[in-house]
PDB file of N, CA and C in Angstrom:
ATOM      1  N   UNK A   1       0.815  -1.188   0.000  1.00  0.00           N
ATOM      2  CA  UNK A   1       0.000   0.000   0.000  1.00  0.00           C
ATOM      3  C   UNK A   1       0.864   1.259   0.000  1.00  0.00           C
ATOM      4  N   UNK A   2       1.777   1.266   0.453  1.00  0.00           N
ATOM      5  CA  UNK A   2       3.011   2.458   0.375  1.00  0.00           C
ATOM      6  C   UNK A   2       3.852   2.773  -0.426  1.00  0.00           C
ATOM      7  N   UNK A   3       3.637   1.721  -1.276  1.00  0.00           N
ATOM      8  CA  UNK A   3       4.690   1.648  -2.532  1.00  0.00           C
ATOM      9  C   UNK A   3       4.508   2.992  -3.097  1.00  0.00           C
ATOM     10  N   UNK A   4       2.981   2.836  -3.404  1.00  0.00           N
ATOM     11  CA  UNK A   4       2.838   4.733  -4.898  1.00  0.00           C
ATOM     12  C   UNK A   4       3.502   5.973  -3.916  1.00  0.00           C
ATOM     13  N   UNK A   5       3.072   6.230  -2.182  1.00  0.00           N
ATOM     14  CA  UNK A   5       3.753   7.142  -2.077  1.00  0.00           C
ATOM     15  C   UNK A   5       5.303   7.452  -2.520  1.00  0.00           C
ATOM     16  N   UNK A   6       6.054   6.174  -2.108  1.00  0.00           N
ATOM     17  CA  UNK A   6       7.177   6.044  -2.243  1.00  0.00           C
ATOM     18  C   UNK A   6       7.708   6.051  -3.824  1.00  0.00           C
ATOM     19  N   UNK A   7       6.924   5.782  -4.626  1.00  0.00           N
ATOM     20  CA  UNK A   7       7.250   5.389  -5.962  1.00  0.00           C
ATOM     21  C   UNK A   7       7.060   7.445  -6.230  1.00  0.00           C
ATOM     22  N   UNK A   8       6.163   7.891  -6.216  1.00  0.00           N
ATOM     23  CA  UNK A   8       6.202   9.113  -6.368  1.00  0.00           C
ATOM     24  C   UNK A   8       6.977  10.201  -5.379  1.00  0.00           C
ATOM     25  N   UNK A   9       7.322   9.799  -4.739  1.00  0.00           N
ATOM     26  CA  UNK A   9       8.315  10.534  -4.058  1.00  0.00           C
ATOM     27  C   UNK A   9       9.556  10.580  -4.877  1.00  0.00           C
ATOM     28  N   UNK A  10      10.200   9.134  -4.811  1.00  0.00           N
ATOM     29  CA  UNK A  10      11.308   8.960  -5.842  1.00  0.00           C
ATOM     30  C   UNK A  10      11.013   9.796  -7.193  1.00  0.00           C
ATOM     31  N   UNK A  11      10.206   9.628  -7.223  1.00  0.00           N
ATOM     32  CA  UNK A  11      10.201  10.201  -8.972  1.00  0.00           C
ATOM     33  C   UNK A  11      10.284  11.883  -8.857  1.00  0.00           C
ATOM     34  N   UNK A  12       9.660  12.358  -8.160  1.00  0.00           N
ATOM     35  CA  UNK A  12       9.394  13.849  -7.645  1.00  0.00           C
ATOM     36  C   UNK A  12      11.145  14.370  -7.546  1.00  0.00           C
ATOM     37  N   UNK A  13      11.459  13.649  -6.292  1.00  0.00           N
ATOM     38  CA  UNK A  13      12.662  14.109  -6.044  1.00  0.00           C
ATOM     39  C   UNK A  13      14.039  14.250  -6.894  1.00  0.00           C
ATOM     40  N   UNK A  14      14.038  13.059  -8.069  1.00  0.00           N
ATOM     41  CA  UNK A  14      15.211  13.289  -9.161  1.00  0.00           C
ATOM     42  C   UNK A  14      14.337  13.757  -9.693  1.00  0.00           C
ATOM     43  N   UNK A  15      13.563  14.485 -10.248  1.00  0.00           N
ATOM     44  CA  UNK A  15      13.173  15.385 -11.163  1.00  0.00           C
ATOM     45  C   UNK A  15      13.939  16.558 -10.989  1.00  0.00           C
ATOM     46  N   UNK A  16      14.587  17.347 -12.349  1.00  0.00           N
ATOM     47  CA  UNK A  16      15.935  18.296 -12.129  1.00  0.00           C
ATOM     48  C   UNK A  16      14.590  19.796 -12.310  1.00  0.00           C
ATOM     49  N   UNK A  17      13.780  19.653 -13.061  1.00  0.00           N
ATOM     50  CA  UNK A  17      13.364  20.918 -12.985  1.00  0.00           C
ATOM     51  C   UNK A  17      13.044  21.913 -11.844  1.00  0.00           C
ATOM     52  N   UNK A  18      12.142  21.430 -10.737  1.00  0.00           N
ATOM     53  CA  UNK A  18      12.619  22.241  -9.609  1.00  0.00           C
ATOM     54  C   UNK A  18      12.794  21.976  -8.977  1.00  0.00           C
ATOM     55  N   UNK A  19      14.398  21.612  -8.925  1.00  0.00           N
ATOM     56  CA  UNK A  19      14.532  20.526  -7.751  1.00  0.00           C
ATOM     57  C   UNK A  19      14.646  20.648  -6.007  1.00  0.00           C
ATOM     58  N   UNK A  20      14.510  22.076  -5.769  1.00  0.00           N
ATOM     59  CA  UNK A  20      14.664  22.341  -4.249  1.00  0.00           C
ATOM     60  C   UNK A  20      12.899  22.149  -4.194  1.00  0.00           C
ATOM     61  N   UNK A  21      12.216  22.791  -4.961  1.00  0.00           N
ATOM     62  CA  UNK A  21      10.605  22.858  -4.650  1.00  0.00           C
ATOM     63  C   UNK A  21      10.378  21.232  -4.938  1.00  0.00           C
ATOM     64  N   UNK A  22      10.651  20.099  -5.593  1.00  0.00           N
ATOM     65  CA  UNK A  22      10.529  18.901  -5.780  1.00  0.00           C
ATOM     66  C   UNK A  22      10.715  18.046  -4.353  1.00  0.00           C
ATOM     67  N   UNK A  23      11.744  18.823  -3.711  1.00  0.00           N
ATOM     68  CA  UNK A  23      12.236  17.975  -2.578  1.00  0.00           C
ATOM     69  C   UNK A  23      11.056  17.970  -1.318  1.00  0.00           C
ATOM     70  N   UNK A  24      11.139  19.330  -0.924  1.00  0.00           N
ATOM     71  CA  UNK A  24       9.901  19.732  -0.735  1.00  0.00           C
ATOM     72  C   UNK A  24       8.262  19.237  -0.496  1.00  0.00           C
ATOM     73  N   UNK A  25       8.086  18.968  -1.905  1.00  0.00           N
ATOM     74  CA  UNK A  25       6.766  18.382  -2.161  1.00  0.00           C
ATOM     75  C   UNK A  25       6.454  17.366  -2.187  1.00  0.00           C
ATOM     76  N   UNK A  26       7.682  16.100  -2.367  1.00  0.00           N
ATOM     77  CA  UNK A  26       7.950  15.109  -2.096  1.00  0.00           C
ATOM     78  C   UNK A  26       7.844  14.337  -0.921  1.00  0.00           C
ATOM     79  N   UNK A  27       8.312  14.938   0.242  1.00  0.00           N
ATOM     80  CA  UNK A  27       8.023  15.171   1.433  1.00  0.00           C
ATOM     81  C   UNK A  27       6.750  15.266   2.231  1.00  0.00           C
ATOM     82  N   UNK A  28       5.859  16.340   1.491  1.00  0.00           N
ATOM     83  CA  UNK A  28       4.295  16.260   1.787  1.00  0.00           C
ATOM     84  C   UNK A  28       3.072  15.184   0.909  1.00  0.00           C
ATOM     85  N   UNK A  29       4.165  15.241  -0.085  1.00  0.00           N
ATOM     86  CA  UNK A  29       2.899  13.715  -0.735  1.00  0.00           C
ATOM     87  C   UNK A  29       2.925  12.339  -0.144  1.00  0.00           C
ATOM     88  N   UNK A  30       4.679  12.405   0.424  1.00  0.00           N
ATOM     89  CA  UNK A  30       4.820  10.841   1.179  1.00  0.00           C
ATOM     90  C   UNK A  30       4.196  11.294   2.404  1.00  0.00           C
ATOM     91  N   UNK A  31       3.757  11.613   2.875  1.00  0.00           N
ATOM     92  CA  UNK A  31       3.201  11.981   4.720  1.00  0.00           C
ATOM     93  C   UNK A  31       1.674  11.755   4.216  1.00  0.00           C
ATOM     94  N   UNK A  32       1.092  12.799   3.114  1.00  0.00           N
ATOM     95  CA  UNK A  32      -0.099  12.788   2.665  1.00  0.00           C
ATOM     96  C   UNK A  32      -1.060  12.154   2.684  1.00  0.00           C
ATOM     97  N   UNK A  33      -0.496  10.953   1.452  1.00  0.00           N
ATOM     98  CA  UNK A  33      -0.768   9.663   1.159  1.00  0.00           C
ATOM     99  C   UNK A  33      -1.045   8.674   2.228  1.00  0.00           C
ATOM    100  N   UNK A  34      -0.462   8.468   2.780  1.00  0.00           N
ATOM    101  CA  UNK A  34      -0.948   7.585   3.948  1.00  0.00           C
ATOM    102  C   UNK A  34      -1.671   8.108   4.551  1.00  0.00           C
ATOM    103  N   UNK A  35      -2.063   9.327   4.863  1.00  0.00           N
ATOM    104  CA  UNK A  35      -2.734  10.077   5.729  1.00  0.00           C
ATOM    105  C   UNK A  35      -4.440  10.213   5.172  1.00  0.00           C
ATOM    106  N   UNK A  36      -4.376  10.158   3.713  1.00  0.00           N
ATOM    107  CA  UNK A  36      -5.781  10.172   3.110  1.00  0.00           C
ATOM    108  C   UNK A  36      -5.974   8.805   2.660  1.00  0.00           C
ATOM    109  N   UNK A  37      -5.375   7.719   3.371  1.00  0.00           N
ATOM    110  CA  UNK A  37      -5.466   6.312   2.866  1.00  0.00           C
ATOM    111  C   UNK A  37      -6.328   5.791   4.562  1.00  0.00           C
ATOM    112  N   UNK A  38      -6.538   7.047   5.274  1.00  0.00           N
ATOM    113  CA  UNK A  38      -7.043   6.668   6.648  1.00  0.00           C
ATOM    114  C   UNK A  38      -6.244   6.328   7.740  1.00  0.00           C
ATOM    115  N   UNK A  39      -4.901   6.607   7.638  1.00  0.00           N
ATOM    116  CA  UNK A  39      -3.675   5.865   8.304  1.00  0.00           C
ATOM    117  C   UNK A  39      -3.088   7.553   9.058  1.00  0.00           C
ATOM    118  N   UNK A  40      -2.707   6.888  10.519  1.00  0.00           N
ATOM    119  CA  UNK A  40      -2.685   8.351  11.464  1.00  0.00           C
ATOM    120  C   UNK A  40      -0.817   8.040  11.173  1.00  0.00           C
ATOM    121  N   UNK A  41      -0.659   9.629  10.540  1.00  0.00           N
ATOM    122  CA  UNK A  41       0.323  10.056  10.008  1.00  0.00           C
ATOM    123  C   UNK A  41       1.678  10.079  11.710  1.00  0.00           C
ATOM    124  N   UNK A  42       2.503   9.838  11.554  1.00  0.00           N
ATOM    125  CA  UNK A  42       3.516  10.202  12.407  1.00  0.00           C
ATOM    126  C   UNK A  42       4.840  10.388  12.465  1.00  0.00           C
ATOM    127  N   UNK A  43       5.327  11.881  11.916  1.00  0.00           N
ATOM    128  CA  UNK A  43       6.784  12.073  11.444  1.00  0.00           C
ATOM    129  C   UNK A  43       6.832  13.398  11.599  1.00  0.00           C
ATOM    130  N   UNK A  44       8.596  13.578  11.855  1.00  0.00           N
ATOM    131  CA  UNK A  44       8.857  15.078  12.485  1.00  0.00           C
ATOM    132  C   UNK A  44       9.700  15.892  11.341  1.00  0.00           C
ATOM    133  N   UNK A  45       9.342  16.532  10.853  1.00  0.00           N
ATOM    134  CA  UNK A  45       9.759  17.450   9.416  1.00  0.00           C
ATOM    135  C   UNK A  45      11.401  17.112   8.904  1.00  0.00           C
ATOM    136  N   UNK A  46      11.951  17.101  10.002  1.00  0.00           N
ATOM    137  CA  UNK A  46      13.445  16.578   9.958  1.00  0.00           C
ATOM    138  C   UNK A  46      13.434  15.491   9.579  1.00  0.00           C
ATOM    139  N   UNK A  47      13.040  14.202   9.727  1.00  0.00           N
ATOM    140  CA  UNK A  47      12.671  12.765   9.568  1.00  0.00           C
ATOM    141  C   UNK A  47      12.277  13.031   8.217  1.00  0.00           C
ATOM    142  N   UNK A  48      11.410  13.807   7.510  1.00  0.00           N
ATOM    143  CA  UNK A  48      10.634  13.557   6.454  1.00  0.00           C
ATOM    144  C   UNK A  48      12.035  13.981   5.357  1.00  0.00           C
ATOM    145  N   UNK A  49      12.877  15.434   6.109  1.00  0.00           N
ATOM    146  CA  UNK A  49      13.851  15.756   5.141  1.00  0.00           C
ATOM    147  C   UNK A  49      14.471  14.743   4.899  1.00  0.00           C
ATOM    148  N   UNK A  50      15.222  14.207   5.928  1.00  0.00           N
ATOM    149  CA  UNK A  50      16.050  13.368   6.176  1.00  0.00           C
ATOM    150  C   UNK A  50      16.020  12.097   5.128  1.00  0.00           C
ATOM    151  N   UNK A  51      14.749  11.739   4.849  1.00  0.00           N
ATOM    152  CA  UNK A  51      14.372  10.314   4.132  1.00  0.00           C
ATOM    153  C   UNK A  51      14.597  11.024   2.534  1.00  0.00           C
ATOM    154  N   UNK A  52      13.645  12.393   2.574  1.00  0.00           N
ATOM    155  CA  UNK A  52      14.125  12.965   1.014  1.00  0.00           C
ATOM    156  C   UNK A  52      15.464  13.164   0.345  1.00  0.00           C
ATOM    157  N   UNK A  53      16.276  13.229   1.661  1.00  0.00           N
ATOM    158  CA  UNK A  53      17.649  13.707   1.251  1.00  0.00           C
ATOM    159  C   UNK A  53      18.600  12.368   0.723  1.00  0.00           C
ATOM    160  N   UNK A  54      18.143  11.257   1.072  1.00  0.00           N
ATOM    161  CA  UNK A  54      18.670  10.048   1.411  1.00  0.00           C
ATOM    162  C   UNK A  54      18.091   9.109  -0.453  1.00  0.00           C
ATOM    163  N   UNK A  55      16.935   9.822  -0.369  1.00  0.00           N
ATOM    164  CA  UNK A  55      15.896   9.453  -1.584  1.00  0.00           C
ATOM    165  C   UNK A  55      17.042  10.156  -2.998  1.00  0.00           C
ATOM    166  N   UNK A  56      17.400  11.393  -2.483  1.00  0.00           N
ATOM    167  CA  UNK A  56      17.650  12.087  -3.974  1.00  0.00           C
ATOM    168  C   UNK A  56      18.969  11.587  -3.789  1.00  0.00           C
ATOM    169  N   UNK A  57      19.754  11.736  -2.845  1.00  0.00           N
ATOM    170  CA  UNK A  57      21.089  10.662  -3.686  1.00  0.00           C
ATOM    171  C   UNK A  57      21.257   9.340  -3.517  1.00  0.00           C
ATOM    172  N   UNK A  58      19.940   8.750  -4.259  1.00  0.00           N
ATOM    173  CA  UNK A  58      20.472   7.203  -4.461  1.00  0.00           C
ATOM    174  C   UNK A  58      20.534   6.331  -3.344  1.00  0.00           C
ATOM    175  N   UNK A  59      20.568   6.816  -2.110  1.00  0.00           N
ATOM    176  CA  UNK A  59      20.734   5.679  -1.282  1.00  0.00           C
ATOM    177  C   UNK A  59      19.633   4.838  -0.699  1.00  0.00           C
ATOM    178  N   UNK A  60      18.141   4.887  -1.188  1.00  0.00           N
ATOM    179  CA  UNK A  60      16.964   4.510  -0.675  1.00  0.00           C
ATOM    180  C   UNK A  60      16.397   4.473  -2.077  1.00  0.00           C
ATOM    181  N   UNK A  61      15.886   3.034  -2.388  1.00  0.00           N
ATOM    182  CA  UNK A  61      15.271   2.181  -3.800  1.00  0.00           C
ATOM    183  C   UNK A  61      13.672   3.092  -2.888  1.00  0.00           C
ATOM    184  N   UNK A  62      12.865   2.449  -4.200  1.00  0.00           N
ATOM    185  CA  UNK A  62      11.224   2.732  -4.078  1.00  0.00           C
ATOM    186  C   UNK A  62      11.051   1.560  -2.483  1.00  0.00           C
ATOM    187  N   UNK A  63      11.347   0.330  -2.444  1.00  0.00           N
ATOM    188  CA  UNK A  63      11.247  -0.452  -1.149  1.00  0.00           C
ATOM    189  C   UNK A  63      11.876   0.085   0.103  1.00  0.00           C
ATOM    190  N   UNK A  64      12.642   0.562   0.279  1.00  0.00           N
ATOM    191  CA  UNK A  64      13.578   1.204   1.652  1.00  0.00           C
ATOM    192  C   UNK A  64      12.721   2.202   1.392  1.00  0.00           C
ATOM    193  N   UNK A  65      11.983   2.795   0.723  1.00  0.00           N
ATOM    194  CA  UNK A  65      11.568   4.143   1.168  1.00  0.00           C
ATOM    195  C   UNK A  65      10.032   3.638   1.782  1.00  0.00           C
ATOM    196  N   UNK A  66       9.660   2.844   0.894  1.00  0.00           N
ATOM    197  CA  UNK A  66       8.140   2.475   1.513  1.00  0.00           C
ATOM    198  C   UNK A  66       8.238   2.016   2.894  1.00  0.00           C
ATOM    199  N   UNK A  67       9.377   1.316   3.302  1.00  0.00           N
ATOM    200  CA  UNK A  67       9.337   0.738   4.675  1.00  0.00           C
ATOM    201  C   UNK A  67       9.948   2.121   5.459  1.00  0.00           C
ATOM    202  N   UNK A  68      10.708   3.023   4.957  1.00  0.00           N
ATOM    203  CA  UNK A  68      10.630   4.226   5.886  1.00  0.00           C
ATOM    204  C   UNK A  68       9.028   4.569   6.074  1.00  0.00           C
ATOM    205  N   UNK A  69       8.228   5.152   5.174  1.00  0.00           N
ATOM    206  CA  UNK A  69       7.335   5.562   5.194  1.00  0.00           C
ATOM    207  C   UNK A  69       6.310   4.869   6.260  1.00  0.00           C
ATOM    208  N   UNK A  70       6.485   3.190   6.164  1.00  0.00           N
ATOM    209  CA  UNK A  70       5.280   2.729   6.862  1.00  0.00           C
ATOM    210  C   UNK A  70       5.554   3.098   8.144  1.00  0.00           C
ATOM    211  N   UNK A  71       6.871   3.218   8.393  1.00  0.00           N
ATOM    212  CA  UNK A  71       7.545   3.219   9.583  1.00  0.00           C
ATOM    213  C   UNK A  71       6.554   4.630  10.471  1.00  0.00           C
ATOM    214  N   UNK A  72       6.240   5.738   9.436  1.00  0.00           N
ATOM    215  CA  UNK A  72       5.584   6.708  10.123  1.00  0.00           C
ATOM    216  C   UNK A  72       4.058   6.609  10.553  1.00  0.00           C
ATOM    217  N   UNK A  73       3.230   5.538  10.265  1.00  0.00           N
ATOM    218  CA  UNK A  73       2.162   5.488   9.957  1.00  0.00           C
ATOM    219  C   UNK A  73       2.012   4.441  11.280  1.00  0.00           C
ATOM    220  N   UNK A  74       0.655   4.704  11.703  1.00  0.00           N
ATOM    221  CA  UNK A  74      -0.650   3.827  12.570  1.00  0.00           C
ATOM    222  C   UNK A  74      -1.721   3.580  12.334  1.00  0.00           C
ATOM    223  N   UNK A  75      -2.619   2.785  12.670  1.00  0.00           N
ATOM    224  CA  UNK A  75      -3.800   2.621  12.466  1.00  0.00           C
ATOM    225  C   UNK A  75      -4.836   3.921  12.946  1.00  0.00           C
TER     226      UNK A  75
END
């Protein structure tokens, strides 16, 4: 179920056109998404950078990011 956030995050974030506003927005669609999927959101803005920053250079596939992501989420 976390995959599309994560799959669109990745994609958001190497996108070169705007890439500081990409990083950004990336950030609020992965929190989002789970959040309008009915799932009580739980992550601290730093955490969210932190995973984006990790996302745009390569070091976190679409899977490491989804399991970050679930990582923020509750019932």
């Amino acid at each position: 179920m976390l995959h599309p956030p994560a799959g669109y995050r990745r994609t958001l974030v190497r996108v070169p056109a705007l890439e500081a506003r990409n990083k950004l927005f990336a950030a609020l669609v992965a929190a989002s998404y789970p959040c309008a999927s009915g799932l009580f959101v739980t992550v601290t803005a730093k955490t969210a950078a932190d995973v984006t920053e990790r996302i745009y250079s390569v070091a976190l596939d679409v899977r490491s990011a989804a399991a970050e992501i679930r990582a923020w989420t509750r019932m």
